[in-house]
N, C-alpha and C. Protein backbone atom coordinates (compact mmCIF):
# COMPACT_ATOMS: atom_id res chain seq x y z
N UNK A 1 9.43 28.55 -27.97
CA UNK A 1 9.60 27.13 -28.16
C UNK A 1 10.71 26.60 -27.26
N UNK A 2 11.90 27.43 -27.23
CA UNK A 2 12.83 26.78 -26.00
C UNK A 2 12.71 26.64 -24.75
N UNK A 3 11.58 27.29 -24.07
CA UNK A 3 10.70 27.45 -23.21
C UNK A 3 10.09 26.16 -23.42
N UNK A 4 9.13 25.92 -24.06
CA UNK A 4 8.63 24.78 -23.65
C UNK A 4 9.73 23.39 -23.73
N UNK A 5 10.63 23.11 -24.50
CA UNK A 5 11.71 22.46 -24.41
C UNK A 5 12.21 22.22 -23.09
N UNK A 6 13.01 23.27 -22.72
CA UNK A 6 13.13 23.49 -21.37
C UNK A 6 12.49 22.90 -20.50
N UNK A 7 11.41 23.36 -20.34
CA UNK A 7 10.33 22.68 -19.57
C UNK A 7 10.28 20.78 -19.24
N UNK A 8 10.02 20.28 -20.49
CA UNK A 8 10.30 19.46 -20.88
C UNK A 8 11.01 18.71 -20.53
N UNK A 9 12.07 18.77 -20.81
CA UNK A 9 13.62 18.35 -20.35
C UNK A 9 13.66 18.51 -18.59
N UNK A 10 13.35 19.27 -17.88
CA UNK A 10 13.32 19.42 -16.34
C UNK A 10 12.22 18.47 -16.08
N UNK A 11 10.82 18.53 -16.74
CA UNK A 11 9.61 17.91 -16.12
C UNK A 11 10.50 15.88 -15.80
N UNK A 12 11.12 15.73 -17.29
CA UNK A 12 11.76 14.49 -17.55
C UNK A 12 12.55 13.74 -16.73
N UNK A 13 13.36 14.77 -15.71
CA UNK A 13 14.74 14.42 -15.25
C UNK A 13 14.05 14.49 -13.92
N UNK A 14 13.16 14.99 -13.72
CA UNK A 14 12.30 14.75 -12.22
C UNK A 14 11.33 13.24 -11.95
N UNK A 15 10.66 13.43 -13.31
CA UNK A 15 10.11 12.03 -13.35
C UNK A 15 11.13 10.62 -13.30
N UNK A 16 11.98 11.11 -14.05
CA UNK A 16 13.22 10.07 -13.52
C UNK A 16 13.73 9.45 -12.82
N UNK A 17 14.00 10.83 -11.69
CA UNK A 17 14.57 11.22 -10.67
C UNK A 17 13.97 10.40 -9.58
N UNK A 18 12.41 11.08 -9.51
CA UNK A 18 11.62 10.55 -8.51
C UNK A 18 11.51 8.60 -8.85
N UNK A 19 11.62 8.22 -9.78
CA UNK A 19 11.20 6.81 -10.26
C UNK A 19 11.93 6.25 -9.76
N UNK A 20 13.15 6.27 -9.31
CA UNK A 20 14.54 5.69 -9.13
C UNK A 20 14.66 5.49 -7.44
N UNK A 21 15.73 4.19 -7.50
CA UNK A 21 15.64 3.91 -5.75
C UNK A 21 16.13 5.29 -5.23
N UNK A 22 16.34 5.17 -3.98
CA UNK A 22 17.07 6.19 -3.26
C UNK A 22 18.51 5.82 -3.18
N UNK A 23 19.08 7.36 -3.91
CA UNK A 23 20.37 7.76 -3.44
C UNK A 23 21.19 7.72 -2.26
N UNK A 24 20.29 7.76 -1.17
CA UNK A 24 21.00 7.85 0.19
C UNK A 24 20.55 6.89 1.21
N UNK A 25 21.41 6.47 1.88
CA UNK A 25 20.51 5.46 2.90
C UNK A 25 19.33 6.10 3.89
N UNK A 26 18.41 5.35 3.66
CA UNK A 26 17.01 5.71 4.41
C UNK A 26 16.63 5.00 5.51
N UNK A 27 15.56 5.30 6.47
CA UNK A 27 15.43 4.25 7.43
C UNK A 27 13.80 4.91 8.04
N UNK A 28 12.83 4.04 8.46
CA UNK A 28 12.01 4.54 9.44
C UNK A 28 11.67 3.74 10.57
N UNK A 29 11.36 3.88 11.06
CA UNK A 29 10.86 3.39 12.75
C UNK A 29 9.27 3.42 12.51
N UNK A 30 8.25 2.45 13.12
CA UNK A 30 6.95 1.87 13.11
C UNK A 30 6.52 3.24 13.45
N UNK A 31 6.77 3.82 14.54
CA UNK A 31 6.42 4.76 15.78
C UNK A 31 6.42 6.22 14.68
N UNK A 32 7.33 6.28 13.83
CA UNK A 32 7.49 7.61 13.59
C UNK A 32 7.54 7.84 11.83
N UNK A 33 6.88 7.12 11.13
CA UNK A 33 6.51 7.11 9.80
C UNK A 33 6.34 8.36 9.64
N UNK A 34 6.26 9.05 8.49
CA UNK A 34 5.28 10.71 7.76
C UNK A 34 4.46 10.05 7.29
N UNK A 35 3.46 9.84 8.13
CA UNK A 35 2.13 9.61 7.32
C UNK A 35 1.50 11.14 6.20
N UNK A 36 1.02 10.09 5.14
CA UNK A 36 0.81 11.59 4.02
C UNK A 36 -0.99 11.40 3.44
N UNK A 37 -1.28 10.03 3.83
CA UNK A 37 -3.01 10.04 4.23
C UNK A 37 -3.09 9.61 4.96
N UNK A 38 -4.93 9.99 5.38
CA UNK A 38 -5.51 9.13 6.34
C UNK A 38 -6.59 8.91 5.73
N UNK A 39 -7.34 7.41 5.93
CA UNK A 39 -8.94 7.08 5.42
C UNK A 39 -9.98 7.09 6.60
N UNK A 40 -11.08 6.95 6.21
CA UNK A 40 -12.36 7.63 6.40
C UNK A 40 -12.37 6.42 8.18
N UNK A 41 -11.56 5.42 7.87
CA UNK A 41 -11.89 4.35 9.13
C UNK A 41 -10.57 4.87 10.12
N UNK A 42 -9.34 5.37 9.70
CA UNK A 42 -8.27 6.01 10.59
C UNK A 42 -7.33 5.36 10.01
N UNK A 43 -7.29 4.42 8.78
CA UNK A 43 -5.75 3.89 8.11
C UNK A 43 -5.14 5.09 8.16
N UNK A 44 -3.78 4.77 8.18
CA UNK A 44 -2.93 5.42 7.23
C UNK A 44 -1.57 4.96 6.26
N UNK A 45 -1.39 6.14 5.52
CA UNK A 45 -0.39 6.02 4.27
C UNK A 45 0.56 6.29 4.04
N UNK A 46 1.87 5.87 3.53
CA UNK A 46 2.72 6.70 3.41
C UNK A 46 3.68 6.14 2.27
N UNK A 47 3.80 6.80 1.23
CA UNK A 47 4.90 6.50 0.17
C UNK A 47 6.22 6.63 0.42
N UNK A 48 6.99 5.91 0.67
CA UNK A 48 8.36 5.48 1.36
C UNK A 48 9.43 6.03 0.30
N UNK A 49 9.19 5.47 -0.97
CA UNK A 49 10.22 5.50 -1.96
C UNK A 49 9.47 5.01 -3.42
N UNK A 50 10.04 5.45 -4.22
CA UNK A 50 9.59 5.05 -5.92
C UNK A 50 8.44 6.25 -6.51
N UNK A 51 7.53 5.61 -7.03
CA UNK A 51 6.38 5.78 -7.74
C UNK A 51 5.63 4.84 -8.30
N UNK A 52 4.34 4.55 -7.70
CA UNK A 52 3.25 3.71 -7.88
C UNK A 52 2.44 3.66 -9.02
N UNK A 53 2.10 4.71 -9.74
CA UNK A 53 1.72 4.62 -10.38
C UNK A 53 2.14 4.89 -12.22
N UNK A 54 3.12 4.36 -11.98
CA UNK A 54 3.96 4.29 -13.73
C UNK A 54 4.49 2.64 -13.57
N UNK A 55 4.50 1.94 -15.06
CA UNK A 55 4.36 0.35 -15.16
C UNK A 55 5.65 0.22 -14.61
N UNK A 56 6.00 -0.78 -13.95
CA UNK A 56 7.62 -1.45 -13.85
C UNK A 56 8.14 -0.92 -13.14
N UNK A 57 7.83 0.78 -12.60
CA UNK A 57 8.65 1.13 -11.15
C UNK A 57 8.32 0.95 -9.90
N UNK A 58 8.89 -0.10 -9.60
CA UNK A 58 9.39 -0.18 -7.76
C UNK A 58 8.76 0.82 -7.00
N UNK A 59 7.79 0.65 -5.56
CA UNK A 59 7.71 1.84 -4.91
C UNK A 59 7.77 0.90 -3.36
N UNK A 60 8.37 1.53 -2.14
CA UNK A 60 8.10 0.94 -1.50
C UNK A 60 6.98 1.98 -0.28
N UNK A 61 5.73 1.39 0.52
CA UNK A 61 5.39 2.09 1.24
C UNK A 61 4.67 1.53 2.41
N UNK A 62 4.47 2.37 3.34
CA UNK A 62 3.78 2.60 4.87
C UNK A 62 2.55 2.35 5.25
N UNK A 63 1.74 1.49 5.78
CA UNK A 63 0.33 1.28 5.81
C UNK A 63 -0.05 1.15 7.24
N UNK A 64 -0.56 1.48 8.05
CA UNK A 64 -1.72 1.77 9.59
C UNK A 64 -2.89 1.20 9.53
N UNK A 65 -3.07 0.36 10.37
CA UNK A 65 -4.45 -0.53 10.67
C UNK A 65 -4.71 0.11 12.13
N UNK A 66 -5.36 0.96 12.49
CA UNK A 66 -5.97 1.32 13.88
C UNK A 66 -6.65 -0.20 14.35
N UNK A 67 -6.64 -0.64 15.14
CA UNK A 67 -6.98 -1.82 16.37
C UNK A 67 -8.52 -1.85 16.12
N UNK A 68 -9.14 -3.17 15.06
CA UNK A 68 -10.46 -3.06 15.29
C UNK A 68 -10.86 -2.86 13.72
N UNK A 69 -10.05 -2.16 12.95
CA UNK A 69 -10.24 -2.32 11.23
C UNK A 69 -10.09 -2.94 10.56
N UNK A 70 -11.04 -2.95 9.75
CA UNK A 70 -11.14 -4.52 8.54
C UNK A 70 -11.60 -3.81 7.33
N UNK A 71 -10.77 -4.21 6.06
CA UNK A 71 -10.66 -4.08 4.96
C UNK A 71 -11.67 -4.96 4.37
N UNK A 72 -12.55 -4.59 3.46
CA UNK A 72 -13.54 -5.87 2.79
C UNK A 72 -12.42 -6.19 1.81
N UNK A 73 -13.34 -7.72 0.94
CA UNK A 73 -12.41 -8.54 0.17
C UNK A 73 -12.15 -7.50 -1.25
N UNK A 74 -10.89 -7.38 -1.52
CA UNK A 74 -10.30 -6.54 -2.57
C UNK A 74 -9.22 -7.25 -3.27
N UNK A 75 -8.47 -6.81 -4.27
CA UNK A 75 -7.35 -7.41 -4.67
C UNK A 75 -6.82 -6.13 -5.52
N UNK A 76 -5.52 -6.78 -6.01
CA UNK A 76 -4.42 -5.58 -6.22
C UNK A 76 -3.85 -5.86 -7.37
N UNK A 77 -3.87 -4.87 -8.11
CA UNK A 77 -3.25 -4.76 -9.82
C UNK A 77 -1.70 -5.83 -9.71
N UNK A 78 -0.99 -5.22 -8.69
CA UNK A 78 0.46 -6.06 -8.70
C UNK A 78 0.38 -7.02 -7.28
N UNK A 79 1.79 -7.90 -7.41
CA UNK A 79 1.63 -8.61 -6.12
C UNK A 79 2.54 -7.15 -4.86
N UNK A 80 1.96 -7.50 -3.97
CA UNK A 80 1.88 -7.19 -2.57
C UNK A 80 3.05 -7.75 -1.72
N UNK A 81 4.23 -7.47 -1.52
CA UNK A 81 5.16 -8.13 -0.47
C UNK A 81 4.95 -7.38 0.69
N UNK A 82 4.67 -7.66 1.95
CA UNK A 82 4.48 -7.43 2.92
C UNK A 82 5.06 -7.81 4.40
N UNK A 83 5.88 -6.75 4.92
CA UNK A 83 6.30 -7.24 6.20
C UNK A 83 5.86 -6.47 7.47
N UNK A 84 5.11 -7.35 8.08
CA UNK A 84 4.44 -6.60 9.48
C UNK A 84 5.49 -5.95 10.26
N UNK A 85 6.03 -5.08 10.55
CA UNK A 85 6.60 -4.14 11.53
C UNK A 85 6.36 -3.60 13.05
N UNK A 86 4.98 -4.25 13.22
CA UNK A 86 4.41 -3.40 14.32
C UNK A 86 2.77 -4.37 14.37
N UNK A 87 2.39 -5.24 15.19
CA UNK A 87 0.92 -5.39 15.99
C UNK A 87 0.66 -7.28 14.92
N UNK A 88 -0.34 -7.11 15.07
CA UNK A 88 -0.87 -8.08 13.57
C UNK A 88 -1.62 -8.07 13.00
N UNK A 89 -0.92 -8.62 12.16
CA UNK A 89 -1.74 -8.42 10.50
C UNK A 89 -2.69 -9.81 10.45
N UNK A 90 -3.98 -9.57 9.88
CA UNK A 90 -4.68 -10.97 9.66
C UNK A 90 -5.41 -10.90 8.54
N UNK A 91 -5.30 -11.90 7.62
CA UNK A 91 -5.62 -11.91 6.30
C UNK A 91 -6.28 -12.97 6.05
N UNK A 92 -7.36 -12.75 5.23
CA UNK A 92 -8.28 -14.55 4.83
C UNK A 92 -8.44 -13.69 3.08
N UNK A 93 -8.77 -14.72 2.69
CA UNK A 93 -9.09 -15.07 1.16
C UNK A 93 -10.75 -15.60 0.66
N UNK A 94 -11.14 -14.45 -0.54
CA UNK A 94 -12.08 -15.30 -1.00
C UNK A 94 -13.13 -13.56 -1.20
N UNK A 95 -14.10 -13.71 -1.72
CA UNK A 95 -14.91 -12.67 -1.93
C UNK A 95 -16.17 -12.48 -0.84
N UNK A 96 -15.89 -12.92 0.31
CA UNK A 96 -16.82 -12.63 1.27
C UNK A 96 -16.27 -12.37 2.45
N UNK A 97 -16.27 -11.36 3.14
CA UNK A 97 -15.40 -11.65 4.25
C UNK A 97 -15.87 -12.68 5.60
N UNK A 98 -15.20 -13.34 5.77
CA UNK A 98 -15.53 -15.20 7.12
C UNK A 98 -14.18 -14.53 8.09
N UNK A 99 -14.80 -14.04 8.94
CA UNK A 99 -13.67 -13.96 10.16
C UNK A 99 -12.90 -15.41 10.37
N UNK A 100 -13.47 -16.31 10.62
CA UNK A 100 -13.12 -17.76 10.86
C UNK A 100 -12.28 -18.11 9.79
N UNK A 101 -11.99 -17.10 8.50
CA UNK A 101 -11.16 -17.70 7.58
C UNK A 101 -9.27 -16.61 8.13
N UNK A 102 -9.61 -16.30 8.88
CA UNK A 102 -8.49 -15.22 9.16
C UNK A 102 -7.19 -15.82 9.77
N UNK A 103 -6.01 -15.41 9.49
CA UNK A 103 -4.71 -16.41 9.88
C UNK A 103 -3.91 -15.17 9.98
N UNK A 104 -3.45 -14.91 11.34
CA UNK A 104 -3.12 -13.86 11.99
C UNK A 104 -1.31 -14.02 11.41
N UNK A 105 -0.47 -12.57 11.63
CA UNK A 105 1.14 -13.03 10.83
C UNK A 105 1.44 -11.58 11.94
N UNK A 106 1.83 -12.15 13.35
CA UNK A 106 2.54 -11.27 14.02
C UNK A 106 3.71 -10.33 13.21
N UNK A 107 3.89 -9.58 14.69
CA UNK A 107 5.45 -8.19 13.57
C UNK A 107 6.50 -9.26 14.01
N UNK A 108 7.23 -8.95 12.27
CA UNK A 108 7.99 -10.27 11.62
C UNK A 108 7.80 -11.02 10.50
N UNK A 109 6.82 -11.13 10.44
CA UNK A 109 6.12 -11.79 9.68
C UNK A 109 6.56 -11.06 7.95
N UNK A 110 6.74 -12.32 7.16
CA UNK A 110 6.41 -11.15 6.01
C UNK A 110 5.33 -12.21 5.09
N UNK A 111 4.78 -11.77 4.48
CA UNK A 111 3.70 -11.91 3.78
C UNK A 111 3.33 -12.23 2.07
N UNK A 112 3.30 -12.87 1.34
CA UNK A 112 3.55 -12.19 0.09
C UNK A 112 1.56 -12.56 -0.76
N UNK A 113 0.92 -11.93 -1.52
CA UNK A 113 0.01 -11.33 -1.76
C UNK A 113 -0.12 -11.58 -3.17
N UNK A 114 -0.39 -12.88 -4.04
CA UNK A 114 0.16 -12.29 -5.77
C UNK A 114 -0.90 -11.26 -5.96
N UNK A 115 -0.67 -10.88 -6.96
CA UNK A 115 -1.39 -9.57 -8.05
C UNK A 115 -2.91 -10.30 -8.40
N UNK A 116 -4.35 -9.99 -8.06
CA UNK A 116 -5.17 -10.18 -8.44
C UNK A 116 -5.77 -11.59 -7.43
N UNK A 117 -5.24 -11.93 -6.34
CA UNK A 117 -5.85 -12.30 -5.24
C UNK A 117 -6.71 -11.63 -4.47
N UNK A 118 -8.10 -11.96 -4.32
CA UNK A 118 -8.88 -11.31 -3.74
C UNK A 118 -8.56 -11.99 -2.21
N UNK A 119 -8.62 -11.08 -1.29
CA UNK A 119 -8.79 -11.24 0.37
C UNK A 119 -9.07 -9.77 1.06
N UNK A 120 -8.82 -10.09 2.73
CA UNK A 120 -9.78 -9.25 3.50
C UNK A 120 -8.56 -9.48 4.37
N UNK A 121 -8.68 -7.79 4.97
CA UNK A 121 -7.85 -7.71 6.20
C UNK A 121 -8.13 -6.64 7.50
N UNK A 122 -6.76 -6.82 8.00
CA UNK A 122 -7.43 -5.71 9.33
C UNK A 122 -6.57 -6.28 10.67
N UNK A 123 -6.97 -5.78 11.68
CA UNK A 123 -6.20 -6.46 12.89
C UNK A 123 -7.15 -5.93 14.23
N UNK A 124 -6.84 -6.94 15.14
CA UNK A 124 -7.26 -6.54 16.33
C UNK A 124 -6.41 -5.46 17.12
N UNK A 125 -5.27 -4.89 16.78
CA UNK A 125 -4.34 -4.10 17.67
C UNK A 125 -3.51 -3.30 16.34
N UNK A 126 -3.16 -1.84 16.91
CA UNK A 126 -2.78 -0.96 16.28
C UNK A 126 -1.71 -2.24 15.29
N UNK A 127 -1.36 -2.04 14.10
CA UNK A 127 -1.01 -2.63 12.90
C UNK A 127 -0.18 -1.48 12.06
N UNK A 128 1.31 -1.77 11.53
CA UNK A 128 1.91 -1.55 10.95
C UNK A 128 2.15 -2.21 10.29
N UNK A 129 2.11 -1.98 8.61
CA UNK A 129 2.82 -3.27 7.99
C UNK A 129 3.69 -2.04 6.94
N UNK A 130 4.96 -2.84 6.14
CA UNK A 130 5.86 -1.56 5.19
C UNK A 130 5.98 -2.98 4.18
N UNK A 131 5.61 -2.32 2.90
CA UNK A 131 5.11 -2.99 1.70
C UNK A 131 6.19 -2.15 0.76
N UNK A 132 6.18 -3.44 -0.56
CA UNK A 132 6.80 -3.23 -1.57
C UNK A 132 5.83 -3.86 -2.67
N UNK A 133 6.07 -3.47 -4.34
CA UNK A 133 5.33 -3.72 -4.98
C UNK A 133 5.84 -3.02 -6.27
N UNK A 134 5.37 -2.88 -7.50
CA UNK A 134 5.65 -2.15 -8.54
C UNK A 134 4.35 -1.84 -9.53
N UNK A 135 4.31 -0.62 -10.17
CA UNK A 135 3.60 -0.13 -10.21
C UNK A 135 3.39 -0.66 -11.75
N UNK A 136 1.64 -0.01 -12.52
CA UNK A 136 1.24 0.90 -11.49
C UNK A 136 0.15 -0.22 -10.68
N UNK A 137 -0.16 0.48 -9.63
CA UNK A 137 -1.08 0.19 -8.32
C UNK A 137 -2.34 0.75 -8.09
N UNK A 138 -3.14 -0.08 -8.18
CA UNK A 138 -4.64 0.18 -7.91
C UNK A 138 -5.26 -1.16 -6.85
N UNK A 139 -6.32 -1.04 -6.64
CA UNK A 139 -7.38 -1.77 -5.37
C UNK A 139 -8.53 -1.73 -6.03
N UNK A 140 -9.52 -2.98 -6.22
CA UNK A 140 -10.41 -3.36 -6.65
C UNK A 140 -11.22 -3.76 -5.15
N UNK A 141 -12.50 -3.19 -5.04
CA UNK A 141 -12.97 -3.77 -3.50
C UNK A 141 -14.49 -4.30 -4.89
N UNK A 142 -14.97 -5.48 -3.85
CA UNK A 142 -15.87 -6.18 -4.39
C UNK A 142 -16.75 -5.86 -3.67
N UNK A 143 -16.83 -4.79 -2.91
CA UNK A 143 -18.07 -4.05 -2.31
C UNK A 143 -17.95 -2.45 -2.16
N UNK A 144 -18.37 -2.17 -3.50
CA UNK A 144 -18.18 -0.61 -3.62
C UNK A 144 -18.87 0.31 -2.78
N UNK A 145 -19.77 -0.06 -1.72
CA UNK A 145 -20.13 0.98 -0.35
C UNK A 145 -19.35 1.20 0.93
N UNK A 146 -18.40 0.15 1.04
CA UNK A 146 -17.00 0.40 1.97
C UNK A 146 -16.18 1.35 1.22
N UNK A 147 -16.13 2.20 2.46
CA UNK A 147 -14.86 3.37 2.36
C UNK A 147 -13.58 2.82 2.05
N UNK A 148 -12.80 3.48 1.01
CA UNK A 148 -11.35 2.34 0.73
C UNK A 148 -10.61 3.14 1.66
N UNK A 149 -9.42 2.51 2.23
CA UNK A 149 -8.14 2.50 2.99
C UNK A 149 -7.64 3.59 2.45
N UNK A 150 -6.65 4.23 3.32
CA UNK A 150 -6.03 5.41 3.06
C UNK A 150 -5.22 5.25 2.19
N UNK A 151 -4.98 6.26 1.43
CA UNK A 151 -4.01 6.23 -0.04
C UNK A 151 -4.03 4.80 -0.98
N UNK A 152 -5.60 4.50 -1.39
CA UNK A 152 -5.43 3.46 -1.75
C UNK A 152 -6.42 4.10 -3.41
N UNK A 153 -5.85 3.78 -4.22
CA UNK A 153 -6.38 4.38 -5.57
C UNK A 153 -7.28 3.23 -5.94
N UNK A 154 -8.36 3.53 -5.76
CA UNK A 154 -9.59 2.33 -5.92
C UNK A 154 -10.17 2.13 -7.20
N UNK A 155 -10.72 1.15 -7.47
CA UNK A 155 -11.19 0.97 -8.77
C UNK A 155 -12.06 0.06 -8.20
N UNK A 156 -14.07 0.37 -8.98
CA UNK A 156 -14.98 -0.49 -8.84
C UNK A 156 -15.00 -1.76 -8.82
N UNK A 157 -15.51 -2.85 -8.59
CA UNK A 157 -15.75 -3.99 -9.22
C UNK A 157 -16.75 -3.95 -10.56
């Protein structure tokens, strides 16, 4: 039984641990992220800091648009703060994707996304954007035969 106690008590202080901002000052560069997925179109992912998927904790992370990818219309359990870092980002609104609805947000740009807005994205040129949000985090796509984005925990329509 102190064994599993034990256990317990360590599993706790990790989940904690990991939930919590960072201790030390951090930093990344567009160019040189740890990407930790990739999706089926060439996104990629990367969890920066926090944990996404427990209610109320903070996570911040890393997202890759290869030049030429488009996200169908989806929306997101929490709101989405978003600052382009790298190429552009172009985003339209609504459950169909209308190129003609697209409003491009060069690197600089920051973005904000509420929780349960459906839109569509993607970019014409390699695309970095580094996002914040709080968990937990899921993606609803309103066309469940598109491949979802890398490290993106999907849920049907």
């Amino acid at each position: 039984m102190k064994t599993f106690w034990t256990a317990v008590v360590i599993a706790a202080t990790f989940v904690a641990q990991s939930a919590q901002a960072a201790d030390t000052p951090q930093a990344w560069l567009p160019d040189a992220i740890p990407w930790q997925a990739q999706g089926a179109k060439g996104t990629r992912f990367a969890l920066l800091e926090g944990v996404r998927d427990q209610s109320f904790v903070p996570f911040s992370y890393a997202f890759a648009i290869p030049a030429g990818v488009w996200d169908g219309p989806h929306s997101h359990s929490a709101t989405a703060r978003v600052f382009v870092a790298k190429g552009v980002l172009k985003i339209g609104y609504g459950t169909r994707f209308d190129a003609a609805e697209l409003r491009a947000y060069p690197a600089g740009s920051y973005v904000i996304v509420p929780a349960g807005t459906v839109h569509f994205d993607g970019s014409d040129v390699d695309t970095v954007i580094i996002g914040t949000a709080v968990g937990p985090w899921s993606t609803t796509y309103f066309d469940g035969s598109l491949p979802a984005s890398a490290g993106t925990p999907a849920k049907p329509h």
